[in-house]
C-alpha atoms as a PDB file:
ATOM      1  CA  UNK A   1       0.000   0.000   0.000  1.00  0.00           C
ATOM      2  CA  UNK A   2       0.704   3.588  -1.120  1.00  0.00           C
ATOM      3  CA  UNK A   3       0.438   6.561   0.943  1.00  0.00           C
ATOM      4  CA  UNK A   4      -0.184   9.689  -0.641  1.00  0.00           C
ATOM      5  CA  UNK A   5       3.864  11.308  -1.602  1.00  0.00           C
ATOM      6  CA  UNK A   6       4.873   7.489  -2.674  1.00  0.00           C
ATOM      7  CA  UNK A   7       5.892   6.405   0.531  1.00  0.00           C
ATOM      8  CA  UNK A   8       4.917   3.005   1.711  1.00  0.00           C
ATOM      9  CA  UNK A   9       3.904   1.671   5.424  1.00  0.00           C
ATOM     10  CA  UNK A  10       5.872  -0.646   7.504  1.00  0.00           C
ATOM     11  CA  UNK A  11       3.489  -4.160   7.990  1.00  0.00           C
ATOM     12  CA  UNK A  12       3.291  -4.399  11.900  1.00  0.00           C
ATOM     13  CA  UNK A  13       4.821  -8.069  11.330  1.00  0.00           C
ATOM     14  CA  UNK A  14       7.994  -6.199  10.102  1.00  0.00           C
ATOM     15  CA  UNK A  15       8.256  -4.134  13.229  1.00  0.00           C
ATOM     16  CA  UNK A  16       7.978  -6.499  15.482  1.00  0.00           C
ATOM     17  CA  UNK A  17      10.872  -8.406  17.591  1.00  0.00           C
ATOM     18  CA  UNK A  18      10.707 -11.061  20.026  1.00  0.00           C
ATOM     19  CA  UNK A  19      11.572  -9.723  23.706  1.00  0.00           C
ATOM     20  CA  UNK A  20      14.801 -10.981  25.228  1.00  0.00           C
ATOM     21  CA  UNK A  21      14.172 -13.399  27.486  1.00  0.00           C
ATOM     22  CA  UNK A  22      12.789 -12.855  31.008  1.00  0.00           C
ATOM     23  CA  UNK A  23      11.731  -9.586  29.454  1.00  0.00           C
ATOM     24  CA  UNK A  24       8.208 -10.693  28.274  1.00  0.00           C
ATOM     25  CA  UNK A  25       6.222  -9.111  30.814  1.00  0.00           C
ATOM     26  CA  UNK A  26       7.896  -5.877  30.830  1.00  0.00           C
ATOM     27  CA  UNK A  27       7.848  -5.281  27.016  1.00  0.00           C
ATOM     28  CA  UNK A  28       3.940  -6.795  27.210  1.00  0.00           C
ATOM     29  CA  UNK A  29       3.024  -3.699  29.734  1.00  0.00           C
ATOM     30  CA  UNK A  30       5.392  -0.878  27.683  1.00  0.00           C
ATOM     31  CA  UNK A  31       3.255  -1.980  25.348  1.00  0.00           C
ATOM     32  CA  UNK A  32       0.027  -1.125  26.832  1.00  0.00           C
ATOM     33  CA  UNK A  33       0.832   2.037  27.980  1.00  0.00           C
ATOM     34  CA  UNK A  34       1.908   2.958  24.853  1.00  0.00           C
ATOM     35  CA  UNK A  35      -1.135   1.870  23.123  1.00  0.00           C
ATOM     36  CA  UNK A  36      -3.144   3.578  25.814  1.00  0.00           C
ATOM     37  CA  UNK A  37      -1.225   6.792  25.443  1.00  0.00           C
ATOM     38  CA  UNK A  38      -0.979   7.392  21.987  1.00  0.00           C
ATOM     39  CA  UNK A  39       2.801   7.680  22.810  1.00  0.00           C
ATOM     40  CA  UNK A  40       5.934   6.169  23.542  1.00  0.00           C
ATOM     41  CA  UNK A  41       6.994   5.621  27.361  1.00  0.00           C
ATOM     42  CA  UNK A  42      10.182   6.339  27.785  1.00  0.00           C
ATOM     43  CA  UNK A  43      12.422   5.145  30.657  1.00  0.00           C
ATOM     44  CA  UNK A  44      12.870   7.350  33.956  1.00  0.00           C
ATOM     45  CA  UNK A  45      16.157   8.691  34.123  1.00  0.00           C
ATOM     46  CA  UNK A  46      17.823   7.696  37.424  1.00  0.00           C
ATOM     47  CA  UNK A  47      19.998  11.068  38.794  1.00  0.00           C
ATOM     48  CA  UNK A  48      23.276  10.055  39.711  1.00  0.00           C
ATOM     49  CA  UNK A  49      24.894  11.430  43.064  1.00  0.00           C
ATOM     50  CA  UNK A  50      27.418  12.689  40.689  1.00  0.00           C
ATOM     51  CA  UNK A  51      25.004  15.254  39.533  1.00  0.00           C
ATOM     52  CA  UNK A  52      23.496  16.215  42.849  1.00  0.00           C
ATOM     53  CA  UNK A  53      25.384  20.183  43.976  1.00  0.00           C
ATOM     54  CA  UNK A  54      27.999  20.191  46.613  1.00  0.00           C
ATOM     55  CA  UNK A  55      27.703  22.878  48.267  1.00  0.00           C
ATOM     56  CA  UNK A  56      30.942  25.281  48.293  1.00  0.00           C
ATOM     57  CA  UNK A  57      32.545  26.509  51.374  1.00  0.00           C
ATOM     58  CA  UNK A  58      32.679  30.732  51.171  1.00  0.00           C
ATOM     59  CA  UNK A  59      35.682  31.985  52.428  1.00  0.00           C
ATOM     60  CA  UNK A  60      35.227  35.682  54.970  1.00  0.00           C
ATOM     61  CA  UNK A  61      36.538  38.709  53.224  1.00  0.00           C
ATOM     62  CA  UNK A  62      37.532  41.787  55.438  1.00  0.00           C
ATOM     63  CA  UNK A  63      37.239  45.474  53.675  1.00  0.00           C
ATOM     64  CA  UNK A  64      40.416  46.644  55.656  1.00  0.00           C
ATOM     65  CA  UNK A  65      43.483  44.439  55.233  1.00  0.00           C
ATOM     66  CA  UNK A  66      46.806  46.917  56.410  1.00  0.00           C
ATOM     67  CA  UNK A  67      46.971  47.454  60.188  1.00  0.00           C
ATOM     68  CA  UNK A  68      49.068  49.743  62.198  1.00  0.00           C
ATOM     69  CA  UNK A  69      49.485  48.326  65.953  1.00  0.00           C
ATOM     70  CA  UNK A  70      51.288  52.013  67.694  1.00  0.00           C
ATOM     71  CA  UNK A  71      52.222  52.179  71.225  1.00  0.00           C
ATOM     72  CA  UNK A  72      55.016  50.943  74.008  1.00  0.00           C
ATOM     73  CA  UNK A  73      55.747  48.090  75.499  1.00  0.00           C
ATOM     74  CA  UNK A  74      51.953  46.503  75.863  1.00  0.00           C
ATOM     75  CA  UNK A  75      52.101  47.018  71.843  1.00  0.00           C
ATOM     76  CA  UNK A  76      55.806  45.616  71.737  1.00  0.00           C
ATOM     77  CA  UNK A  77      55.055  42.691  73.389  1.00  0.00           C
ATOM     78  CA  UNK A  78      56.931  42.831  76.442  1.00  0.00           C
ATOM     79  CA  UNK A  79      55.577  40.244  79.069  1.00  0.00           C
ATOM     80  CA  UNK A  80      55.620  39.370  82.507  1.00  0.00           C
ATOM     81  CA  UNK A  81      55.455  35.650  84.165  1.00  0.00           C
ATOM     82  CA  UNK A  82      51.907  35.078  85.766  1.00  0.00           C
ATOM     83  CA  UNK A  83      51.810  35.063  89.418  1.00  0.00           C
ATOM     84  CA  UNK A  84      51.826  31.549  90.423  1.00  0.00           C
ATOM     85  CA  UNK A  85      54.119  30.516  87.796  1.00  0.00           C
ATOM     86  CA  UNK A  86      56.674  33.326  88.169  1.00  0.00           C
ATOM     87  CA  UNK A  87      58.749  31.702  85.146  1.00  0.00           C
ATOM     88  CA  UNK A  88      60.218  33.760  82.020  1.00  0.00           C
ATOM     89  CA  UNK A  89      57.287  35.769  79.816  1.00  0.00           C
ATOM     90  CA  UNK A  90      57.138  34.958  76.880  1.00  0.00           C
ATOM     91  CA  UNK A  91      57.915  37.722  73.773  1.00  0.00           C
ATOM     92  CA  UNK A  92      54.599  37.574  72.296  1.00  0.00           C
ATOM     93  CA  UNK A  93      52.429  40.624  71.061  1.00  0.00           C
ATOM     94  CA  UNK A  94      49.263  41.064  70.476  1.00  0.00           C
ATOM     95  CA  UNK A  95      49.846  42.179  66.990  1.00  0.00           C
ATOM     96  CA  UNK A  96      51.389  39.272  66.410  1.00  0.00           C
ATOM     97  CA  UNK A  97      48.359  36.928  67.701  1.00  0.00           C
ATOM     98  CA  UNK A  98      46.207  39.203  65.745  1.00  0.00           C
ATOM     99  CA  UNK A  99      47.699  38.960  62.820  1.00  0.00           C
ATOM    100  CA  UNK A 100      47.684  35.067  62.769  1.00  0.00           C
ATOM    101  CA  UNK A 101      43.957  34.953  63.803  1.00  0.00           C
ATOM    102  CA  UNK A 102      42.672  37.684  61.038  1.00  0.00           C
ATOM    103  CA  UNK A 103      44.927  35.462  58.055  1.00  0.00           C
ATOM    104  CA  UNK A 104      42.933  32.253  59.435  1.00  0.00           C
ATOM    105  CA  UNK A 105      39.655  33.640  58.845  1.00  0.00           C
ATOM    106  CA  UNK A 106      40.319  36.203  55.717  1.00  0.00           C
ATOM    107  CA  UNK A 107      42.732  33.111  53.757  1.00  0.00           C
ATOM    108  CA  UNK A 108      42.394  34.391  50.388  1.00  0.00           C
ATOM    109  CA  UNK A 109      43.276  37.866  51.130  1.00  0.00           C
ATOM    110  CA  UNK A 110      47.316  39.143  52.740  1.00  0.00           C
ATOM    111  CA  UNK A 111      46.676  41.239  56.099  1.00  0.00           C
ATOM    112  CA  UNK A 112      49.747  43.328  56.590  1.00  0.00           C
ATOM    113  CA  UNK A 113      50.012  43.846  60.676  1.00  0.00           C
ATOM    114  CA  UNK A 114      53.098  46.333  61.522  1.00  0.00           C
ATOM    115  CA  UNK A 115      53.817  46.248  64.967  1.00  0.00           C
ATOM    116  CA  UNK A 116      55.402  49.772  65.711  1.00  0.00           C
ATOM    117  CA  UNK A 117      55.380  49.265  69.393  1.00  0.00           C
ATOM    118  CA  UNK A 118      58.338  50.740  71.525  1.00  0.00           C
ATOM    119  CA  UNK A 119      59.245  49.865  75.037  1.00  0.00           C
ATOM    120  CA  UNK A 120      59.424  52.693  77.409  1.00  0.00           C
ATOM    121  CA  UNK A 121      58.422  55.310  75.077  1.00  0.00           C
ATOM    122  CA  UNK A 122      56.204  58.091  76.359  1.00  0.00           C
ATOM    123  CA  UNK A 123      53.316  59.700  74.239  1.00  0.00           C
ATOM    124  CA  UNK A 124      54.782  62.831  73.965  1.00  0.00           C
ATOM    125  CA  UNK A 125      57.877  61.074  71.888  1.00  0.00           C
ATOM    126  CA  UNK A 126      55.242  58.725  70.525  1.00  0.00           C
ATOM    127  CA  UNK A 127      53.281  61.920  69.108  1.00  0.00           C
ATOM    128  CA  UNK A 128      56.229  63.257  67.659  1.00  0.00           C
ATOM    129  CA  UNK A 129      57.547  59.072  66.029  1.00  0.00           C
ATOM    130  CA  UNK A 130      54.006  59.049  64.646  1.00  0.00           C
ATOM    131  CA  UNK A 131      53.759  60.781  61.508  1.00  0.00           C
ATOM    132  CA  UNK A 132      56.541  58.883  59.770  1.00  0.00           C
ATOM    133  CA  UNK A 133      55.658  55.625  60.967  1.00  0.00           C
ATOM    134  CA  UNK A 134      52.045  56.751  59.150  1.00  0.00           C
ATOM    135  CA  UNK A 135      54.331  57.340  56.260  1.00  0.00           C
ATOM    136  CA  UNK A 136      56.140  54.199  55.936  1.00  0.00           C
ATOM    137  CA  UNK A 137      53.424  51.966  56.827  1.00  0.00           C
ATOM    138  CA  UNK A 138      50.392  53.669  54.605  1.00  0.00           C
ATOM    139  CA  UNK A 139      47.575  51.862  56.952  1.00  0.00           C
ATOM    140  CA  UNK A 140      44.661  51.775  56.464  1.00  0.00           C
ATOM    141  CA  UNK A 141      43.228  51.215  60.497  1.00  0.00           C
ATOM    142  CA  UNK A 142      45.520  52.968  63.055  1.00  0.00           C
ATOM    143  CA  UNK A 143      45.251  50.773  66.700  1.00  0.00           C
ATOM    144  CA  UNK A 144      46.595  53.446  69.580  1.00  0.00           C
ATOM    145  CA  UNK A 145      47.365  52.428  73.020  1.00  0.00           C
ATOM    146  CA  UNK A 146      49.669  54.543  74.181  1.00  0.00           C
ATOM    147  CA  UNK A 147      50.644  56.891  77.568  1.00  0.00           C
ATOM    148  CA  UNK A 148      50.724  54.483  80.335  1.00  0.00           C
ATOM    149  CA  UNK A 149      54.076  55.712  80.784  1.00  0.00           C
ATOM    150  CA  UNK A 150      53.655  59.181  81.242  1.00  0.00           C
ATOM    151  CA  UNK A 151      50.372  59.015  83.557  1.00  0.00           C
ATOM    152  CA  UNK A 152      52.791  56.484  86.135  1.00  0.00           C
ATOM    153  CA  UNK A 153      55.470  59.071  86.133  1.00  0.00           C
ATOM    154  CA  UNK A 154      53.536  62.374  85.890  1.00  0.00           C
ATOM    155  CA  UNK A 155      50.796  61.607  88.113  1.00  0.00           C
ATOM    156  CA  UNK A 156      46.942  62.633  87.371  1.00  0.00           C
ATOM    157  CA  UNK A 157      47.542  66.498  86.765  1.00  0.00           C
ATOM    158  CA  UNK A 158      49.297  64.581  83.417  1.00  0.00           C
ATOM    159  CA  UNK A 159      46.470  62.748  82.345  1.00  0.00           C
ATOM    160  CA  UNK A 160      44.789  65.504  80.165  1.00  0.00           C
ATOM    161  CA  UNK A 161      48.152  66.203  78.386  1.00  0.00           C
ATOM    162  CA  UNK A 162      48.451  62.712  77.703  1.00  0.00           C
ATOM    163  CA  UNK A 163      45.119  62.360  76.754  1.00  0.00           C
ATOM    164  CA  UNK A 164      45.701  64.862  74.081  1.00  0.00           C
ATOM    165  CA  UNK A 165      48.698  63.092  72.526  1.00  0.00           C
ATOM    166  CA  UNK A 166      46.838  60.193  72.044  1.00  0.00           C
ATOM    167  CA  UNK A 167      43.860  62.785  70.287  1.00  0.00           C
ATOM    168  CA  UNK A 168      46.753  63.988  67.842  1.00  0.00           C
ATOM    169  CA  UNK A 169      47.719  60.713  66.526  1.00  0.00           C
ATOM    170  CA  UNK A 170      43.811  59.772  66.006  1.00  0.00           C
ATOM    171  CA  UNK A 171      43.145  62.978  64.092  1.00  0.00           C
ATOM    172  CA  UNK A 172      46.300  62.943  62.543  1.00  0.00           C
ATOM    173  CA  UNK A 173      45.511  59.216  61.007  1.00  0.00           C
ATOM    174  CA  UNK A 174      41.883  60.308  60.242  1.00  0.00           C
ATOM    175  CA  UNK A 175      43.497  62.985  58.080  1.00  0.00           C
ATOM    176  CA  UNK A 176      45.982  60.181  55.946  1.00  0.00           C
ATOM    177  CA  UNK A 177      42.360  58.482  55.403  1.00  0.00           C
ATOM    178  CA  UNK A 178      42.445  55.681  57.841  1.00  0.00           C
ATOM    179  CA  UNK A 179      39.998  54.269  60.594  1.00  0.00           C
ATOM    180  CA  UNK A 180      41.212  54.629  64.305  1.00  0.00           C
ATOM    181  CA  UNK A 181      40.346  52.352  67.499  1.00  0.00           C
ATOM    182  CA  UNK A 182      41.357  53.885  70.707  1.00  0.00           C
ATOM    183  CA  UNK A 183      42.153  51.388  73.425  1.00  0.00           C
ATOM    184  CA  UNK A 184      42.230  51.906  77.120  1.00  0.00           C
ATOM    185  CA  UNK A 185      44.912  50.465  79.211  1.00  0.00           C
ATOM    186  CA  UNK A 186      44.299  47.170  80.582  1.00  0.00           C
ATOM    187  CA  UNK A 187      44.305  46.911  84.448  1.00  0.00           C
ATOM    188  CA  UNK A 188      47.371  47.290  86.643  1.00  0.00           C
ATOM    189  CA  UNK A 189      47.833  44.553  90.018  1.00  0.00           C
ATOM    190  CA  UNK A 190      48.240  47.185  92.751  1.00  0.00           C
ATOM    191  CA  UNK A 191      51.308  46.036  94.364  1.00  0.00           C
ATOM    192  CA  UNK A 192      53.598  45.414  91.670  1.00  0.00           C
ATOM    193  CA  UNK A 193      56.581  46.524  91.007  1.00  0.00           C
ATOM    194  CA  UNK A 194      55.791  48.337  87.447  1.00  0.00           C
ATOM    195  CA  UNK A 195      51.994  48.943  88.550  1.00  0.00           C
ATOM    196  CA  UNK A 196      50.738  52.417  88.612  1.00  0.00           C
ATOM    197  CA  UNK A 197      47.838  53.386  90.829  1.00  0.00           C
ATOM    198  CA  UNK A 198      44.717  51.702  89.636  1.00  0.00           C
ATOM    199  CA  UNK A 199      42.453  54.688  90.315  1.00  0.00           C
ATOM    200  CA  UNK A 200      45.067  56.917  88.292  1.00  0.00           C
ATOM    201  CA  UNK A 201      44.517  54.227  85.615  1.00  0.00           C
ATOM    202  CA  UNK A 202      41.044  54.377  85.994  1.00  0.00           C
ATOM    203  CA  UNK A 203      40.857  57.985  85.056  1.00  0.00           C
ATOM    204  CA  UNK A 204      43.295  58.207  82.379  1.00  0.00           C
ATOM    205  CA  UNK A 205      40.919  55.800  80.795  1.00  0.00           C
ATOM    206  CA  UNK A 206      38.175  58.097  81.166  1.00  0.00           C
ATOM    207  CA  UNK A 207      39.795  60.608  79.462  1.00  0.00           C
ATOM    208  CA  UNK A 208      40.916  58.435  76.223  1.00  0.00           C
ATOM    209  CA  UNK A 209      37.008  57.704  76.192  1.00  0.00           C
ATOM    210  CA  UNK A 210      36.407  61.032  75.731  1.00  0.00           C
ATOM    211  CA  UNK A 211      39.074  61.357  73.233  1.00  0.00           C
ATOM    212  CA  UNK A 212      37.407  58.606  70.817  1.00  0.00           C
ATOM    213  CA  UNK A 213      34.164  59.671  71.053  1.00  0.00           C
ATOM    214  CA  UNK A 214      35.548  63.759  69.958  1.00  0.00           C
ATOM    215  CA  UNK A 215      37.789  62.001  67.147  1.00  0.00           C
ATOM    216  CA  UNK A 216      34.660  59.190  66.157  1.00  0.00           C
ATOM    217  CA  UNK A 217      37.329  56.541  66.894  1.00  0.00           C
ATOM    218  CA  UNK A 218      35.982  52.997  67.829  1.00  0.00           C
ATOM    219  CA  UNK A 219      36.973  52.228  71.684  1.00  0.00           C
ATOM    220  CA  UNK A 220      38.527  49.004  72.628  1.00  0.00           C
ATOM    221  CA  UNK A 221      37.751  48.636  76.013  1.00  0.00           C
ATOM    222  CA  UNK A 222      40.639  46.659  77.748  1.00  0.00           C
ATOM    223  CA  UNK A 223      40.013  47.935  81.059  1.00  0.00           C
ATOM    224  CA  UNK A 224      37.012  46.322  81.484  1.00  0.00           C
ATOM    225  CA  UNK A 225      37.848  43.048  79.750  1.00  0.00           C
ATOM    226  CA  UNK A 226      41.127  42.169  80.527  1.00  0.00           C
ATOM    227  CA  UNK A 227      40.869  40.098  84.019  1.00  0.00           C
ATOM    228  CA  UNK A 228      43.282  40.820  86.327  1.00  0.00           C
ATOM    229  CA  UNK A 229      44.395  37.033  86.617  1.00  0.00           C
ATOM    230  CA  UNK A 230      45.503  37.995  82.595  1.00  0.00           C
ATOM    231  CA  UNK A 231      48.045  40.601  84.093  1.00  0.00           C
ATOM    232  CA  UNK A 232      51.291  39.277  85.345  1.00  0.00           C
ATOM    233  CA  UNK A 233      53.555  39.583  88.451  1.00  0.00           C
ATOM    234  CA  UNK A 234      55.198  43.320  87.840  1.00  0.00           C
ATOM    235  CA  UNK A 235      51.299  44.426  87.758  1.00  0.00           C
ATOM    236  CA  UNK A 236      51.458  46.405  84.471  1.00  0.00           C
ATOM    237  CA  UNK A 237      52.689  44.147  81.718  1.00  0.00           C
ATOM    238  CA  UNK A 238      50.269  41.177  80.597  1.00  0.00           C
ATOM    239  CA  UNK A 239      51.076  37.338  80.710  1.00  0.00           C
ATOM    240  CA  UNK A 240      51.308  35.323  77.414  1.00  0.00           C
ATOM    241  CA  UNK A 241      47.402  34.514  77.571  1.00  0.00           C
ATOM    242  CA  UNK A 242      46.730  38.371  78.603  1.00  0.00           C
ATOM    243  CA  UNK A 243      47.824  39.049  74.784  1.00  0.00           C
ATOM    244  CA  UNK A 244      46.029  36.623  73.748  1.00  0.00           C
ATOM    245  CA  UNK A 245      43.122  37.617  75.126  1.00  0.00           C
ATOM    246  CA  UNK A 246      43.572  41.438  74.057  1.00  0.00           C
ATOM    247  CA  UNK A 247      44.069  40.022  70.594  1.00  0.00           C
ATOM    248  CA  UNK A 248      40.758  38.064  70.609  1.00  0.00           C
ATOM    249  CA  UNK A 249      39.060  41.292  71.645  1.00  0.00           C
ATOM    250  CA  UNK A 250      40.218  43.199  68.997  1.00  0.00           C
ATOM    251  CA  UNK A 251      39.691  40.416  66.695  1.00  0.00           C
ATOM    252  CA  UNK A 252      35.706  40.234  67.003  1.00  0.00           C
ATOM    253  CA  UNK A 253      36.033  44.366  67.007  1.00  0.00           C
ATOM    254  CA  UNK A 254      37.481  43.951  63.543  1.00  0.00           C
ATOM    255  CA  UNK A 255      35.422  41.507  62.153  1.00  0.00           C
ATOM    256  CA  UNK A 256      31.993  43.094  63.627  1.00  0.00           C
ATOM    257  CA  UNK A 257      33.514  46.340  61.796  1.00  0.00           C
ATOM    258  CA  UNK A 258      34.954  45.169  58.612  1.00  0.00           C
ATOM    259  CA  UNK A 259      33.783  41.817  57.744  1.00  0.00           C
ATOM    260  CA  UNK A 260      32.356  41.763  54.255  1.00  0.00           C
ATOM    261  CA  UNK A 261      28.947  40.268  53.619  1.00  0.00           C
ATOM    262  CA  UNK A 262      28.710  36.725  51.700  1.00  0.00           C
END
């Protein structure tokens, strides 16, 4: 038989193949469904667990990645044995713990930490060290804690003047374009031999409050949570955990302040 364009049918006896064997039952009911249809069934695709998404770990990013760490020796890293130890500190910084903690987080970015602490120095040699340490470094987030030397020789009548060093170094890195936290001194162990008076401490912290609220620096707040138990037999300097514990804090500042969203 002819259809019309001189093409000719396939007989249905020429179509046909026997089904492999076993397979009887199953080609007897594609059968029927396709009949019933009007179409072909074709087999359900089984998804491999190749194909199902893994999901992809996303890596932090931080919007600030150059740090300047400026003070004396608490920003040096000079440390001093804990009290019921009483063996050899350990010459550890903070900048140093910081540093390792911000590249474990941020891993696909290079944070630049320049520790430009100096033991002994007063603020009112700091003020005058600062500007070409701002030079050389080019941060872009200043870290100040500074002038514990010059309130425990000068006495409270200082602690204005002092203050206001510490204000000229913020202002002076808000003006080269870069953020500024202002930290207050951790706590001194009355009784030791480098301790100053904790109420003179006390207040000299009150005053670099008021300096980072007039410059809108962000305050790290060491007084408060640095333990005493972190501070180490001469009563000023911290222990090897009292750094690390300053560096956690200003960790979870920088992150709160800088980390990017996903």
């Amino acid at each position: 038989m002819w259809l019309r364009g001189g093409l000719s049918t396939v007989s249905a006896a020429a179509s046909w193949r026997r089904p492999a064997p076993g397979g009887a039952i199953l080609f007897a009911v594609a059968s029927l469904l396709s009949a019933c249809s009007g179409s072909p069934v074709a087999p359900t695709p089984v998804q491999s667990s190749r194909d199902t998404p893994v999901p992809v770990a996303i890596v932090p990013r931080i919007a600030r990645t150059r740090y300047l760490a400026f003070g004396d020796s608490l920003t040096g890293g000079t440390t001093s044995p804990a009290v019921t130890t009483m063996g050899a500190g350990l010459p550890s910084s903070y900048p140093f713990k910081l540093q390792a903690m911000l590249a474990g987080r941020y891993r696909d970015q290079a944070i630049e930490m320049f520790n430009e602490g100096k033991g002994g120095e007063a603020a009112e040699d700091g003020v005058l060290r600062f500007p070409g340490v701002m030079q050389a470094d080019a941060p872009e987030v200043v870290i100040l804690l500074h002038g514990v030397n010059d309130v425990s020789f000068y006495g409270a009548r200082s602690i204005p003047r002092i203050a206001g060093y510490v204000q000229s170094m913020a202002r002076d890195a808000r003006q080269r374009g870069a953020d500024v936290l202002i930290c207050t001194e951790p706590p001194h162990r009355a009784g030791g031999s480098r301790a100053a008076d904790p109420a003179l401490i006390a207040a000299y912290n009150r005053a670099l409050r008021d300096v980072a609220v007039a410059e809108g620096a962000q305050l790290v707040d060491f007084e408060t949570t640095v333990d005493l138990s972190l501070i180490g037999a001469d009563g000023l300097h911290p222990t090897e955990d009292g750094y690390v514990r300053m560096a956690q804090i200003l960790f979870d500042a920088l992150r709160q302040r800088y980390e990017l969203a996903p």
